[in-house]
Protein backbone atom coordinates (compact mmCIF):
# COMPACT_ATOMS: atom_id res chain seq x y z
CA UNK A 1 -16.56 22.06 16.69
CA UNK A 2 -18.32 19.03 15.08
CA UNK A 3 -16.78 16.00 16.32
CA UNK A 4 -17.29 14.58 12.77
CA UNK A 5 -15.28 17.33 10.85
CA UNK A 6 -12.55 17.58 12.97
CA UNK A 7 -11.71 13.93 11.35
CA UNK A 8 -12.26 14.68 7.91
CA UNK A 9 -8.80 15.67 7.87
CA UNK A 10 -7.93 11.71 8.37
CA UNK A 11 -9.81 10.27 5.75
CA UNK A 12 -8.28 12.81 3.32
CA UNK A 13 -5.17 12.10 4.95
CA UNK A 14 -5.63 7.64 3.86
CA UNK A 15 -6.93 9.50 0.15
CA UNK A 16 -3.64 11.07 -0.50
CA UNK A 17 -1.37 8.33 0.82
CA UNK A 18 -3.55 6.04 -1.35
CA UNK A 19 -3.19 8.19 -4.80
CA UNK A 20 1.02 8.10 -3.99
CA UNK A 21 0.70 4.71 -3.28
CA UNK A 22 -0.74 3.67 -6.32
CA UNK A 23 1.35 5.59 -8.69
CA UNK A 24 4.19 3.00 -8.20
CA UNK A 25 1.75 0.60 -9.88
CA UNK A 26 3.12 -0.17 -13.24
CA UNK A 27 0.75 1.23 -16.51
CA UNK A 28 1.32 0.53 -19.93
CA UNK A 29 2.91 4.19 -20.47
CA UNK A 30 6.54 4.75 -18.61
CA UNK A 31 6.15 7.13 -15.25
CA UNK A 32 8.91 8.57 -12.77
CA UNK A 33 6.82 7.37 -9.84
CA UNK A 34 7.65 3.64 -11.02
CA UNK A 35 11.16 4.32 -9.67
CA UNK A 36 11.70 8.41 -8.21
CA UNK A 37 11.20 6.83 -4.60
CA UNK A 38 13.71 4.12 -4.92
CA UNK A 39 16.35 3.90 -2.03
CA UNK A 40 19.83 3.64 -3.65
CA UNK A 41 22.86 2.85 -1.09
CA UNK A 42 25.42 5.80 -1.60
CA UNK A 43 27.77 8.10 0.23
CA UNK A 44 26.87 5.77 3.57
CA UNK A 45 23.22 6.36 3.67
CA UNK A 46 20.35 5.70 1.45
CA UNK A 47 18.93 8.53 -0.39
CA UNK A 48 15.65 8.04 -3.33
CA UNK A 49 16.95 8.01 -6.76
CA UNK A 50 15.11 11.85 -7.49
CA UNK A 51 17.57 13.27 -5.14
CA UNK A 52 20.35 11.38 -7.12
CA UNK A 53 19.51 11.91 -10.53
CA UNK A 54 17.74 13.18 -13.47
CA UNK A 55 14.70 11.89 -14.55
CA UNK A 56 12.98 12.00 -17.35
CA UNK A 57 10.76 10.27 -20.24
CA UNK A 58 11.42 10.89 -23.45
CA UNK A 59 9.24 7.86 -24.97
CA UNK A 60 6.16 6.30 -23.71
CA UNK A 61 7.91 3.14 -22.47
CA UNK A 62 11.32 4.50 -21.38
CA UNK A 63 12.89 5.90 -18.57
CA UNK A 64 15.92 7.77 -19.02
CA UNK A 65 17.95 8.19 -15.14
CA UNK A 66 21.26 10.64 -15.64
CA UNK A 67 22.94 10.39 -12.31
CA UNK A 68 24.49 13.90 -11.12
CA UNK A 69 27.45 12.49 -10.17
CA UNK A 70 29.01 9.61 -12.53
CA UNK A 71 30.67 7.58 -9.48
CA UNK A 72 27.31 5.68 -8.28
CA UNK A 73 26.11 4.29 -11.58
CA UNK A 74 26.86 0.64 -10.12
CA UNK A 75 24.87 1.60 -6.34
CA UNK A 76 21.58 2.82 -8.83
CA UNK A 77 22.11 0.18 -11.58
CA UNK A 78 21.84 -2.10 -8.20
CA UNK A 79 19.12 -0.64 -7.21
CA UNK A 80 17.00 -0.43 -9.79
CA UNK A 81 17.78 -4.36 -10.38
CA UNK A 82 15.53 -4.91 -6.82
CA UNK A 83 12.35 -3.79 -8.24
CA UNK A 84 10.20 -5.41 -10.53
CA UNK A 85 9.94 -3.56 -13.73
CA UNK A 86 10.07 -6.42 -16.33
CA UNK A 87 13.64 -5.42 -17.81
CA UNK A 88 17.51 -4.46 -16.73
CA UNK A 89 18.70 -1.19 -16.60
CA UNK A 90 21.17 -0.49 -19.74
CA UNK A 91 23.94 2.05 -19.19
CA UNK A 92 25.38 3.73 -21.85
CA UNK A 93 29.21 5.23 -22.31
CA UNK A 94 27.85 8.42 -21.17
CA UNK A 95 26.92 7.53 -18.04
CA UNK A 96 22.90 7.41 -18.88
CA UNK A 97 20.94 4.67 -17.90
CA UNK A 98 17.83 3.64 -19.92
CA UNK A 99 15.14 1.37 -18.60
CA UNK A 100 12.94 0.14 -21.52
CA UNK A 101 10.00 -1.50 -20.24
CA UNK A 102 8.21 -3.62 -22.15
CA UNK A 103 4.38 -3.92 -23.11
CA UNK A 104 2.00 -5.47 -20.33
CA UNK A 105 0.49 -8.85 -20.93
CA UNK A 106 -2.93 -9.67 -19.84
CA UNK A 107 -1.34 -11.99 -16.91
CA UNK A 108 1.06 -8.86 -15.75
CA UNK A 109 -2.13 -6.35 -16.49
CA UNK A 110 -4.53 -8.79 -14.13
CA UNK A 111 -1.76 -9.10 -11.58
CA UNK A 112 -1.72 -5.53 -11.02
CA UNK A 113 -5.16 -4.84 -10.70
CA UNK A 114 -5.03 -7.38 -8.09
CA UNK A 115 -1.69 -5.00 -6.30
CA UNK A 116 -4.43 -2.28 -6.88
CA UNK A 117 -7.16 -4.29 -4.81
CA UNK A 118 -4.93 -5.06 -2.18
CA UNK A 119 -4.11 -1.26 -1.52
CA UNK A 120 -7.73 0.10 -1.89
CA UNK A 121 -8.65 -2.56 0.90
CA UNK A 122 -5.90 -1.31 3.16
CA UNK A 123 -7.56 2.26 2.78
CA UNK A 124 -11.02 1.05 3.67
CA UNK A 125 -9.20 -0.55 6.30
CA UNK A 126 -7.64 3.40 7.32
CA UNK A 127 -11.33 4.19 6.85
CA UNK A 128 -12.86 1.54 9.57
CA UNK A 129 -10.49 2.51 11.76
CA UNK A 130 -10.67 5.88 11.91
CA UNK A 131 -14.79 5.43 11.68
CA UNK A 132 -14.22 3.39 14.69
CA UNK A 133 -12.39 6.10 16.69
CA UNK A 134 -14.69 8.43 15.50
CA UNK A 135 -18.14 6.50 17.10
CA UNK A 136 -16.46 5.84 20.25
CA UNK A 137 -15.30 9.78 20.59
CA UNK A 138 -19.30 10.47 19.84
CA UNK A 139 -20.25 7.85 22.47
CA UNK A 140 -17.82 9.03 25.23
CA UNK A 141 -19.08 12.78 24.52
CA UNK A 142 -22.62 11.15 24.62
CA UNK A 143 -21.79 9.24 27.84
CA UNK A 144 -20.09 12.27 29.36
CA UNK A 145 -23.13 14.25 28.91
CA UNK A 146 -21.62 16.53 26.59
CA UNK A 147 -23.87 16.06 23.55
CA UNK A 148 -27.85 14.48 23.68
CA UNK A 149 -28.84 11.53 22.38
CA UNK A 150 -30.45 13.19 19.52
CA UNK A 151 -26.39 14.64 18.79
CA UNK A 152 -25.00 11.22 18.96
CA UNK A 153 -27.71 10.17 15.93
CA UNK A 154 -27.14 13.29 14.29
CA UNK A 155 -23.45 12.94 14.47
CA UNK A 156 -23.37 9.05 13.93
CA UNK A 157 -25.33 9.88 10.23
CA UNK A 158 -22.78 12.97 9.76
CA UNK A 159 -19.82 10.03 9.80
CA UNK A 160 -21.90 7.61 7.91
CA UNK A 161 -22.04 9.92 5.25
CA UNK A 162 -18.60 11.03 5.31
CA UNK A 163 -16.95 7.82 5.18
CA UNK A 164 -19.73 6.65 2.19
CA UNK A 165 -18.43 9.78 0.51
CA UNK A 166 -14.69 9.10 0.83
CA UNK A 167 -15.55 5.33 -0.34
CA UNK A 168 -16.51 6.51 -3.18
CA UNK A 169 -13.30 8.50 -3.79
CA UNK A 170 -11.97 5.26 -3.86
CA UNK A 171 -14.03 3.70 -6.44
CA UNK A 172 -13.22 6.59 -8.61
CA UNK A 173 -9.59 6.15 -8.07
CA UNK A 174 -9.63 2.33 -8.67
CA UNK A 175 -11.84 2.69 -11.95
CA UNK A 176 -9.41 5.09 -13.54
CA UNK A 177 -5.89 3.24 -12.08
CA UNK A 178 -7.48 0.03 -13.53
CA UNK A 179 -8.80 1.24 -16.90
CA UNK A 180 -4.54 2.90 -17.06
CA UNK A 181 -3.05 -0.52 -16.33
CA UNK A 182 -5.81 -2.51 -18.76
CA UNK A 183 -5.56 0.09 -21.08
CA UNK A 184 -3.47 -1.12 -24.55
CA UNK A 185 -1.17 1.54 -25.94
């Protein structure tokens, strides 16, 4: 098996944590990733709100949260007052809670992209690294005698062109998260 491939796995690994990750960036339309993942303290342990509630979107800037069971409004209201979202939740008679978020301004919208930067650089970091491991694992096979020189080269190239390609799965993902969150709706 090519010692290359057998890592491909890991960059596609650092792609897929990357495309969750950025999800809980803020755009100018409402999204359940923006708060599905949130830990809420209830019934003595801490459980994400998606497990807790209903979630839905019924307008492009609202999020409408209808909690199963009625009794831990106040432990999600809480919750939902840790993050950043730009507004308060607003609970209704019914037990429904509404967050309306309001439109981006260019500040918020360049503030973002610069959230965005800093997670694309921690997946070219994931990339280095496993690069790294990747070159040394050719060199000790080299150095072990179990591929030629000629293999190392050959192999070296194969994860050259690997990692260029997965870099560029991040430029595509960057371009289209930033042109979302500078987008006006």
């Amino acid at each position: 098996m090519d010692i290359v491939q057998s890592y491909e796995e890991e960059f596609e690994k650092a792609i897929n944590f990357l495309k969750k990750d950025i999800q809980t960036i803020r755009t100018n339309r409402a999204s359940i990733d923006l708060v599905a993942n949130i830990s809420v303290n209830v019934y003595e342990t801490k459980r994400p709100l998606e497990e807790l509630a209903s979630l839905s979107i019924p307008e492009p800037r609202t999020i409408v949260i209808q909690p199963w069971d009625k009794n831990i409004i106040k432990e999600i209201g809480q919750a939902l007052s840790l993050i950043d979202l730009g507004t308060s939740p607003q609970v209704s008679d019914d037990g429904i809670i509404r967050l309306n978020l309001p439109p981006l301004n260019e500040e918020t919208r360049k503030d973002l992209v610069k959230i965005l930067q800093t997670k694309l650089e921690n997946t070219r970091k994931a990339f280095r690294s496993i690069r790294t491991g990747v070159r040394d694992e050719i060199i000790k096979a080299e150095n072990a005698k179990d591929i030629s020189e000629d293999d190392k080269y050959r192999l070296f190239d194969s994860l050259d062109e690997l990692t260029n390609k997965n870099q560029e799965k991040i430029v595509l993902i960057n371009k289209e998260k930033e042109k979302e969150i500078m987008g006006v709706a």
